[in-house]
C-alpha atoms as a PDB file:
ATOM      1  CA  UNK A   1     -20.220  70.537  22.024  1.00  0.00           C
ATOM      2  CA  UNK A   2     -21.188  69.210  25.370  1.00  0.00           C
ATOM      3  CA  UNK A   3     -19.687  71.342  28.435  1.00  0.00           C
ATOM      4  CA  UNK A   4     -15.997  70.398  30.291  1.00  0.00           C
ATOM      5  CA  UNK A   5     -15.998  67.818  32.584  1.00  0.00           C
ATOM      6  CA  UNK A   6     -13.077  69.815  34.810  1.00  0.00           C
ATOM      7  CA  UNK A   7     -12.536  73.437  34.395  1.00  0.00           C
ATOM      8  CA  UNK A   8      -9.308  74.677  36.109  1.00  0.00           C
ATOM      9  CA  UNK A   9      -8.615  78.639  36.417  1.00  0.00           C
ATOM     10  CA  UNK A  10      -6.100  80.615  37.584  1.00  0.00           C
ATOM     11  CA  UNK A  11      -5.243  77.358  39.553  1.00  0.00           C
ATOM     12  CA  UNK A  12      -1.755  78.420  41.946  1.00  0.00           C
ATOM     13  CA  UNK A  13       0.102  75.639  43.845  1.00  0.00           C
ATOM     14  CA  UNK A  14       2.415  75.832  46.027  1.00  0.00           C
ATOM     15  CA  UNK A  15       4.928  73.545  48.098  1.00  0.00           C
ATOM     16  CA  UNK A  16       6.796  74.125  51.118  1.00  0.00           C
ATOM     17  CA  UNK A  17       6.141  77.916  50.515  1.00  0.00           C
ATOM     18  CA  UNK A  18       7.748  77.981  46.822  1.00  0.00           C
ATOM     19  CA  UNK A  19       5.714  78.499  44.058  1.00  0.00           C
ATOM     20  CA  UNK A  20       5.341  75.113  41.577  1.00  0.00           C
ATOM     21  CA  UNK A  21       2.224  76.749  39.264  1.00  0.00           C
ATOM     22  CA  UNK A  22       1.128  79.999  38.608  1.00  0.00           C
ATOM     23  CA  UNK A  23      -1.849  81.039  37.443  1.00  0.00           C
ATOM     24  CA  UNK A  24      -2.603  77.897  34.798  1.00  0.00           C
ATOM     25  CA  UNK A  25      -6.163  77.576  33.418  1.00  0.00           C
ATOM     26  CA  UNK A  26      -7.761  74.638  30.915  1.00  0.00           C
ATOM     27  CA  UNK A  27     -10.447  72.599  29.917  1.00  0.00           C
ATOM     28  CA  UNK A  28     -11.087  69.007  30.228  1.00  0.00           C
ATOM     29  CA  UNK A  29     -13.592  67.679  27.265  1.00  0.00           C
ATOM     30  CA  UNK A  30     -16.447  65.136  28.664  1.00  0.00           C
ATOM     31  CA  UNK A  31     -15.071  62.565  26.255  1.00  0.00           C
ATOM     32  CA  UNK A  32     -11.920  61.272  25.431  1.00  0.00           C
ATOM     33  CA  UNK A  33      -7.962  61.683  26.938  1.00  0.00           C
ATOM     34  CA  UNK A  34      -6.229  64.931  27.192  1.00  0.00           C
ATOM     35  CA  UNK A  35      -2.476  64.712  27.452  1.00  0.00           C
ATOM     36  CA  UNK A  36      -0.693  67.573  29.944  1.00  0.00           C
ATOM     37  CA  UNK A  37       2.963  67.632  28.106  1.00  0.00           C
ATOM     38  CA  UNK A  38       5.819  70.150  29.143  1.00  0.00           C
ATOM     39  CA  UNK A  39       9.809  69.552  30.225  1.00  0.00           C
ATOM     40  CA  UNK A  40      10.960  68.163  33.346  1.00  0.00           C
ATOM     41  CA  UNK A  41      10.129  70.380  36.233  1.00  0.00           C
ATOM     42  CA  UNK A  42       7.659  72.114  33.875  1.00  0.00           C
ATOM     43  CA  UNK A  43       4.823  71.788  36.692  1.00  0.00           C
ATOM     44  CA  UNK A  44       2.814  68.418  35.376  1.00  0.00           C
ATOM     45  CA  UNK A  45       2.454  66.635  38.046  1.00  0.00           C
ATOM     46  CA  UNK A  46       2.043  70.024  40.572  1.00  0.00           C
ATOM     47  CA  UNK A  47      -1.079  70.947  38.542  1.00  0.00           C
ATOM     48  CA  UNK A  48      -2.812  67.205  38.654  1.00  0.00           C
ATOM     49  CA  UNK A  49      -1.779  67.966  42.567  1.00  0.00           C
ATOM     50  CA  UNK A  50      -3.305  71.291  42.932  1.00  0.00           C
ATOM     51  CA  UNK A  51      -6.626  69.574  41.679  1.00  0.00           C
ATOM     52  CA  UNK A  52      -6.877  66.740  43.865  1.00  0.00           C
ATOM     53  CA  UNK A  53      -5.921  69.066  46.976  1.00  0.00           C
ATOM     54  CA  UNK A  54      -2.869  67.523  47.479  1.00  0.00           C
ATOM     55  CA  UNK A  55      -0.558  70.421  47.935  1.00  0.00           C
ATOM     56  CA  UNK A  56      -1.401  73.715  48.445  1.00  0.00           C
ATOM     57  CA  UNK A  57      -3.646  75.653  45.886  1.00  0.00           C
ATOM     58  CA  UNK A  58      -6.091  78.857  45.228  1.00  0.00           C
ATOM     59  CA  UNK A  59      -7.935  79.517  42.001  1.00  0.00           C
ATOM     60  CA  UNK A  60     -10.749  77.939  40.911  1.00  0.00           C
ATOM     61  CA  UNK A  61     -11.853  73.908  39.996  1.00  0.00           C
ATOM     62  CA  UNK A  62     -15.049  72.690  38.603  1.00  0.00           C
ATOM     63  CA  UNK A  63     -16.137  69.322  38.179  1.00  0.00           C
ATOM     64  CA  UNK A  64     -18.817  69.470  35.563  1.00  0.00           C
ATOM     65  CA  UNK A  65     -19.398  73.189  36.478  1.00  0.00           C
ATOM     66  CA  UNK A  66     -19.356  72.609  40.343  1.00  0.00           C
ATOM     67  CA  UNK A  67     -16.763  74.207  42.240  1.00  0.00           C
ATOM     68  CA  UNK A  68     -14.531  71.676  44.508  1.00  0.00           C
ATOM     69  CA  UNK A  69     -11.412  73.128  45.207  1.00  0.00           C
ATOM     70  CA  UNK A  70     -12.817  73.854  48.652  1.00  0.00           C
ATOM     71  CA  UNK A  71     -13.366  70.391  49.109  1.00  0.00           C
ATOM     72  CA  UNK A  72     -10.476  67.807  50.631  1.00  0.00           C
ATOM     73  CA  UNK A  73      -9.008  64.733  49.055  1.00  0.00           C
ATOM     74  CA  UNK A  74     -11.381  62.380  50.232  1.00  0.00           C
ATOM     75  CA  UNK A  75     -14.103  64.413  48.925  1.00  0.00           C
ATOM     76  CA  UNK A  76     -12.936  64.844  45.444  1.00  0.00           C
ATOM     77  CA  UNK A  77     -12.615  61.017  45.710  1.00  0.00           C
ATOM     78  CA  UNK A  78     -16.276  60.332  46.408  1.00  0.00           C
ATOM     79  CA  UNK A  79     -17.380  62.560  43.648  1.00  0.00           C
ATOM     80  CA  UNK A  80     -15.723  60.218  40.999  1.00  0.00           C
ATOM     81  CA  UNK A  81     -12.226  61.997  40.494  1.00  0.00           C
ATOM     82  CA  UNK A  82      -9.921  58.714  40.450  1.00  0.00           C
ATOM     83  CA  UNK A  83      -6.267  59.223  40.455  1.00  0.00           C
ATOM     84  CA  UNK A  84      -3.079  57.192  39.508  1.00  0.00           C
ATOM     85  CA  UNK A  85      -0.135  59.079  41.123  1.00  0.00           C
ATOM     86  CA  UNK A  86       3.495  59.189  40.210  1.00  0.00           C
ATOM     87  CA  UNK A  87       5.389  55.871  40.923  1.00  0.00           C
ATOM     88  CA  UNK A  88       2.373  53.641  41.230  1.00  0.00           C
ATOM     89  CA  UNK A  89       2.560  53.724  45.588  1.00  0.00           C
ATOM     90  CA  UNK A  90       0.955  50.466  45.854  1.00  0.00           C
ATOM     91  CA  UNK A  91       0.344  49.188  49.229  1.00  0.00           C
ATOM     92  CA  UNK A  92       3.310  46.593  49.578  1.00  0.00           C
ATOM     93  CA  UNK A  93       2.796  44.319  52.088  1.00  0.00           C
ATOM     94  CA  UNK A  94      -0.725  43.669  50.908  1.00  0.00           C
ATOM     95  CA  UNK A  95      -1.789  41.283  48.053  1.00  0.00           C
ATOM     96  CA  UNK A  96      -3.107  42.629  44.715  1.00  0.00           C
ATOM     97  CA  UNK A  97      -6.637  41.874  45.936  1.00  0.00           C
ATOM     98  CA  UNK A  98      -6.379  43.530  48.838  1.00  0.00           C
ATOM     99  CA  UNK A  99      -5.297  46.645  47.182  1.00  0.00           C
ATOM    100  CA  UNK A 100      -8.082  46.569  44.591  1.00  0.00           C
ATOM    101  CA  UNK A 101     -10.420  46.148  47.847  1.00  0.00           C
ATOM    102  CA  UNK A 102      -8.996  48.674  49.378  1.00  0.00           C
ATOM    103  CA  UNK A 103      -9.954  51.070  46.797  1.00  0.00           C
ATOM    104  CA  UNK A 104     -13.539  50.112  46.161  1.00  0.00           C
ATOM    105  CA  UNK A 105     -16.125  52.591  46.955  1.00  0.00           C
ATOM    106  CA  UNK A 106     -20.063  51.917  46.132  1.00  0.00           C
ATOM    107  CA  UNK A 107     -22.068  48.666  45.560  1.00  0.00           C
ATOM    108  CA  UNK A 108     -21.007  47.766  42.675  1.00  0.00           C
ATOM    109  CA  UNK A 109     -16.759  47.952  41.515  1.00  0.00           C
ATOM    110  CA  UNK A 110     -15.971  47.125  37.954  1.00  0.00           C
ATOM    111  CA  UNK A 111     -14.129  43.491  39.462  1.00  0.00           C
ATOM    112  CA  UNK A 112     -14.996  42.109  35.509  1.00  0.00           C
ATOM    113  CA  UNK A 113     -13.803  45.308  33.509  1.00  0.00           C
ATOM    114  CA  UNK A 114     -10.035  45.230  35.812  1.00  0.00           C
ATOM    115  CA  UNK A 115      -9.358  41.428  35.199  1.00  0.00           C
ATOM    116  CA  UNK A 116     -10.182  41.435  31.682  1.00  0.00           C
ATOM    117  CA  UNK A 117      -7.961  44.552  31.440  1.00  0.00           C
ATOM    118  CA  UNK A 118      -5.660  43.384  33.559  1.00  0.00           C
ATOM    119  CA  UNK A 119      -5.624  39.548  33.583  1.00  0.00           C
ATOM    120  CA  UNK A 120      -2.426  38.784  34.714  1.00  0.00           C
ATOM    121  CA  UNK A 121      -3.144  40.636  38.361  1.00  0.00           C
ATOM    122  CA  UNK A 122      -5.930  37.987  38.414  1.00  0.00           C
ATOM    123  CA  UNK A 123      -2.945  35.261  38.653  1.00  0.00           C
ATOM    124  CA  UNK A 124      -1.221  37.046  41.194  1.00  0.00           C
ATOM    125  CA  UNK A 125      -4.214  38.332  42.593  1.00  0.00           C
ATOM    126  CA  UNK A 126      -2.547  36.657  45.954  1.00  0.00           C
ATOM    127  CA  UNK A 127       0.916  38.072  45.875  1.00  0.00           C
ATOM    128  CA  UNK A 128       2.405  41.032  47.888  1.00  0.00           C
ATOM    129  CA  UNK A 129       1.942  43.813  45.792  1.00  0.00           C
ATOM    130  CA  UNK A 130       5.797  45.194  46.847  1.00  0.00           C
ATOM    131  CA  UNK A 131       6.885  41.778  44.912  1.00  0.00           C
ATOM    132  CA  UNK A 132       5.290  42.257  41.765  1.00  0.00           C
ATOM    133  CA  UNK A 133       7.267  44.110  38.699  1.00  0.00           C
ATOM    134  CA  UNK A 134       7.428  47.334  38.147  1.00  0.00           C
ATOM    135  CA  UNK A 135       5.068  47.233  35.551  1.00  0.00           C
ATOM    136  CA  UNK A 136       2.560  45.222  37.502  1.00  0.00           C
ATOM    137  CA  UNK A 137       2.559  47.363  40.186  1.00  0.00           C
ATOM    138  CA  UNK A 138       1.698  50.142  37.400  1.00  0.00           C
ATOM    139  CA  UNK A 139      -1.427  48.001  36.654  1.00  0.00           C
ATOM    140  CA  UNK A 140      -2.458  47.494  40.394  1.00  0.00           C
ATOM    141  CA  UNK A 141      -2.144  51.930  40.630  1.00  0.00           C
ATOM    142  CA  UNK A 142      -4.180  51.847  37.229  1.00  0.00           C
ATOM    143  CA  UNK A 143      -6.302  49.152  38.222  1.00  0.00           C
ATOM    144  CA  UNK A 144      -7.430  50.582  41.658  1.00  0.00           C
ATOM    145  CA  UNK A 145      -8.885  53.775  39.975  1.00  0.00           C
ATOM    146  CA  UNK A 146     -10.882  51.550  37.467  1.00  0.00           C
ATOM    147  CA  UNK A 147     -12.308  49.496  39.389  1.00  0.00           C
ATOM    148  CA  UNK A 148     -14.497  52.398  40.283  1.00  0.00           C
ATOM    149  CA  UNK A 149     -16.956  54.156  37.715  1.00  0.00           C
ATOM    150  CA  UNK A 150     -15.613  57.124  37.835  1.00  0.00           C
ATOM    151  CA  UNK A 151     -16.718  60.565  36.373  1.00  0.00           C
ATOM    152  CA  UNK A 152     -13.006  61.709  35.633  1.00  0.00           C
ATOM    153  CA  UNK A 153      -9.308  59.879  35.511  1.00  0.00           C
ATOM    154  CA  UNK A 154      -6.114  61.953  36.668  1.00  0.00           C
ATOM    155  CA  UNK A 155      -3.178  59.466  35.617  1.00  0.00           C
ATOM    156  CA  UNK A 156       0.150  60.728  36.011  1.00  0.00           C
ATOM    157  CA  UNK A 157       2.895  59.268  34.027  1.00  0.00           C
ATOM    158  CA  UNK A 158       1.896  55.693  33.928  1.00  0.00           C
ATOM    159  CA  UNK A 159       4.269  54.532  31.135  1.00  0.00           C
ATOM    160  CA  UNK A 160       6.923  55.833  33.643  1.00  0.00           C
ATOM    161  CA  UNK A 161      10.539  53.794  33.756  1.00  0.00           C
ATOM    162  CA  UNK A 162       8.261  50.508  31.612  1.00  0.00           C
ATOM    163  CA  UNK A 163       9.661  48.432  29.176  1.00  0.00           C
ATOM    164  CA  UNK A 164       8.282  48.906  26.162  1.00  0.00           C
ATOM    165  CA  UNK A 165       5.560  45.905  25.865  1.00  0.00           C
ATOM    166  CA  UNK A 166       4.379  46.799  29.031  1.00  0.00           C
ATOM    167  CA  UNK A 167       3.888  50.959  27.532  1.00  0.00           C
ATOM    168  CA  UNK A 168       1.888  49.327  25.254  1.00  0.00           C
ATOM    169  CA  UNK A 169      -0.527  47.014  27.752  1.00  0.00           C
ATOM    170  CA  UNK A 170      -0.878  49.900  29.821  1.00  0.00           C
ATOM    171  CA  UNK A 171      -1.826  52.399  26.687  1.00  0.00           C
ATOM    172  CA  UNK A 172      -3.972  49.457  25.837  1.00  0.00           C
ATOM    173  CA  UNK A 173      -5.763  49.503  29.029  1.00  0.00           C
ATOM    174  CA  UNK A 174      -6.243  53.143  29.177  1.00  0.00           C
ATOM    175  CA  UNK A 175      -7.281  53.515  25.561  1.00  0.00           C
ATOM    176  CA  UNK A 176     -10.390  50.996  26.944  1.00  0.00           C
ATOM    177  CA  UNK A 177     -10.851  52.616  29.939  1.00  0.00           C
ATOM    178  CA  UNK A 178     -11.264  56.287  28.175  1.00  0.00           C
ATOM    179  CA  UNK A 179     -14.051  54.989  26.211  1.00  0.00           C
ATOM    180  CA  UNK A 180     -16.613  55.611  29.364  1.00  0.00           C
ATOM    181  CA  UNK A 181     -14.724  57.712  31.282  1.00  0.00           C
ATOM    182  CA  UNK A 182     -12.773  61.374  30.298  1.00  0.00           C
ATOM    183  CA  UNK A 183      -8.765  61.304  31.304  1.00  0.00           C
ATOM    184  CA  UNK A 184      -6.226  64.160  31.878  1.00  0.00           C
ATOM    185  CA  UNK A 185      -3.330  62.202  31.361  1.00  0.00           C
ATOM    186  CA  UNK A 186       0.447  63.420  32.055  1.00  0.00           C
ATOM    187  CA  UNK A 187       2.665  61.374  29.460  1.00  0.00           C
ATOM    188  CA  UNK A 188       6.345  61.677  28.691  1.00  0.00           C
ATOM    189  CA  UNK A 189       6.225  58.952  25.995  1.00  0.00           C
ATOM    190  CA  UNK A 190       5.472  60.986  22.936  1.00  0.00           C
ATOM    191  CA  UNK A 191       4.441  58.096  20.713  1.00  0.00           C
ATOM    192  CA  UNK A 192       1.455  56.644  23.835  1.00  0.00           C
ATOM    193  CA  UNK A 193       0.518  60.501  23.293  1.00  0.00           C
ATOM    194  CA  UNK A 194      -0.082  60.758  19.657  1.00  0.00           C
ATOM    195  CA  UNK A 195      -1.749  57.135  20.479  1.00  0.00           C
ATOM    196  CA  UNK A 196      -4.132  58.128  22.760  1.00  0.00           C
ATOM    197  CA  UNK A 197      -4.540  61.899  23.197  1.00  0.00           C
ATOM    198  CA  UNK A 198      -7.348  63.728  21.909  1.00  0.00           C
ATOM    199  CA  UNK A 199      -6.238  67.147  23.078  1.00  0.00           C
ATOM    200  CA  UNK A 200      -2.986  68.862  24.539  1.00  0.00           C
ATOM    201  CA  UNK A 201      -2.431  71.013  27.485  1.00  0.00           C
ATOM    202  CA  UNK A 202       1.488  72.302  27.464  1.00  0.00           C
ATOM    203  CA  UNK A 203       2.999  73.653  30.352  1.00  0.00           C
ATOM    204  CA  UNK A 204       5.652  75.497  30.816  1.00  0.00           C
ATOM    205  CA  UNK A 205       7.694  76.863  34.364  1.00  0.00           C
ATOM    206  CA  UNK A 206       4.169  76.303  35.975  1.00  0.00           C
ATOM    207  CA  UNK A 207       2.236  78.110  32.917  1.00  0.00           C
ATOM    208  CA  UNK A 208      -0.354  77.065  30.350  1.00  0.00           C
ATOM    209  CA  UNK A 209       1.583  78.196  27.088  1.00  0.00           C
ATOM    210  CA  UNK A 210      -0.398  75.939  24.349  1.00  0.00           C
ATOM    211  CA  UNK A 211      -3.812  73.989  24.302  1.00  0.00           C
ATOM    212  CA  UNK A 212      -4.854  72.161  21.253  1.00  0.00           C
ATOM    213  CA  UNK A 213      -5.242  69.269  19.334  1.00  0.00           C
ATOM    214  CA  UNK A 214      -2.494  66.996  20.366  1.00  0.00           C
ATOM    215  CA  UNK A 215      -2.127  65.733  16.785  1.00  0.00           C
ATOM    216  CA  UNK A 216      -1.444  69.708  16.006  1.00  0.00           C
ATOM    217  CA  UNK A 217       1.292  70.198  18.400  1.00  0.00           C
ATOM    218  CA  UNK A 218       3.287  66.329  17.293  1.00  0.00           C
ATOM    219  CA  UNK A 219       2.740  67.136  13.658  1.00  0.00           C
ATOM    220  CA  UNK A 220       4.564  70.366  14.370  1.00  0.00           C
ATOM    221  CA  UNK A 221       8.796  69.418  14.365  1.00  0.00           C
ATOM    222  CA  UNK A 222       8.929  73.160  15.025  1.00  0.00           C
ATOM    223  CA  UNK A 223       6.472  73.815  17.650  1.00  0.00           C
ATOM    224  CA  UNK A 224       7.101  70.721  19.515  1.00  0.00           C
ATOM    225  CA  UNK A 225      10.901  71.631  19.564  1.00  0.00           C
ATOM    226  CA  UNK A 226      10.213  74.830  20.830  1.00  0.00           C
ATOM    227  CA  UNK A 227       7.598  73.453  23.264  1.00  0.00           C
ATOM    228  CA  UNK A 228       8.851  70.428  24.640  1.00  0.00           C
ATOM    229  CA  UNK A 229      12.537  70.849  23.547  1.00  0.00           C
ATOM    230  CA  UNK A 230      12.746  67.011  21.566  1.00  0.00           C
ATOM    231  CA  UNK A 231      11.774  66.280  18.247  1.00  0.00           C
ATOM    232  CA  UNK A 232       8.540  64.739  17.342  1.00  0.00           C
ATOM    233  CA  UNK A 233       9.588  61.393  15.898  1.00  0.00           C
ATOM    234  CA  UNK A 234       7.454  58.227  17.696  1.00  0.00           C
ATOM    235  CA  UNK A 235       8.746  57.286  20.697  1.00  0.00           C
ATOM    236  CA  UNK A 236      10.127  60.142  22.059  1.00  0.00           C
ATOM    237  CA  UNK A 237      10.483  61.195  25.753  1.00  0.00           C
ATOM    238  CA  UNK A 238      10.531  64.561  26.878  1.00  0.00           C
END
């Protein structure tokens, strides 16, 4: 087996002085999508966070055993960690093009791989981003960390508040896009997990309490119950 692209341990985060993750540790495989699953408030989106220096953190973060969690934002950035935050925050008043401009770093951005991924931003690729649909504006947020070549993809929640053909464009989309690059993907749509996810990180009041195959966790009505606190059946949300 070839070694983790991200290692995270005894990662601690921290937001206006209180306490959002305690002492979580993972790996990240080189290959494929890892899903982060837990409950509301569970600490998901804290921990993606904590790793791109967002909010305050301590522990330890390797990127393909080099320790950055020393480094700011920016930095993490230009060493090919792209992220897709929570509710998209698209740049409004500019066009779709000027967003994916915006986010281009290096000679050579992936224009070719985005618009046949994404082909309906190429019709609107001259429209205020802040008047596009919520699920367009999902693929601009997408969109602006592929048009990169990065080493590693933190998505959070990208099938977020979508109707349902537009889960499936953006599954779609990320399904392509995780056959050259590794994602740690936070997911509330059970049935884009068991479509997509390799392996499983659950957490759990800011703690790693399972890490598996993701297929081992949905299979199990019991564990993910216990877990996740709803059933397994496709389709549903945590």
């Amino acid at each position: 087996m070839s070694a983790p692209i991200l290692t995270v341990s005894g990662l601690e985060c921290s937001i206006a002085g209180q306490q959002v993750v305690e002492d979580v540790s993972f790996d990240v495989p080189a290959t494929g999508i890892t899903a982060v699953l837990g409950r509301n408030g569970a600490g998901k989106t804290s921990t993606l966070r904590g790793i791109m220096g967002l909010i305050t953190r301590s522990g330890e973060v390797r990127l393909a055993g080099e320790r950055i969690d020393a480094l700011p934002t920016h930095k993490l950035v230009q060493r090919g960690i792209g992220y897709v935050p929570e509710d998209r925050e698209v740049f409004g008043s500019l066009s779709v093009a000027e967003n994916l401009a915006l986010a281009e770093r290096g000679p050579n951005p992936r224009r070719e791989f985005v618009a046949d991924l994404f082909p309906d931003l190429v019709a609107r690729r001259d429209q205020a981003a802040g008047t596009l649909s919520g699920g367009q504006q999902q693929m601009v947020s997408v969109a602006r960390a592929l048009i990169n070549d990065n080493r590693l993809l933190l998505v959070d929640e990208p099938t977020k508040g979508l109707a349902p053909k537009i889960v499936q464009e953006v599954a779609d989309a990320l399904a392509e896009a995780a056959t050259t690059v590794p994602i740690l993907l936070v997911e509330q749509n059970l049935e884009v997990v068991r479509q997509l996810a390799d392996d499983a990180i659950v957490i759990s009041s800011g703690r790693v309490v399972y890490t598996g195959k993701a297929a081992d966790i949905l299979d199990d009505e019991q564990l993910t119950t216990q877990l996740l606190g709803v059933h397994a059946e496709g389709g549903s949300q945590l």
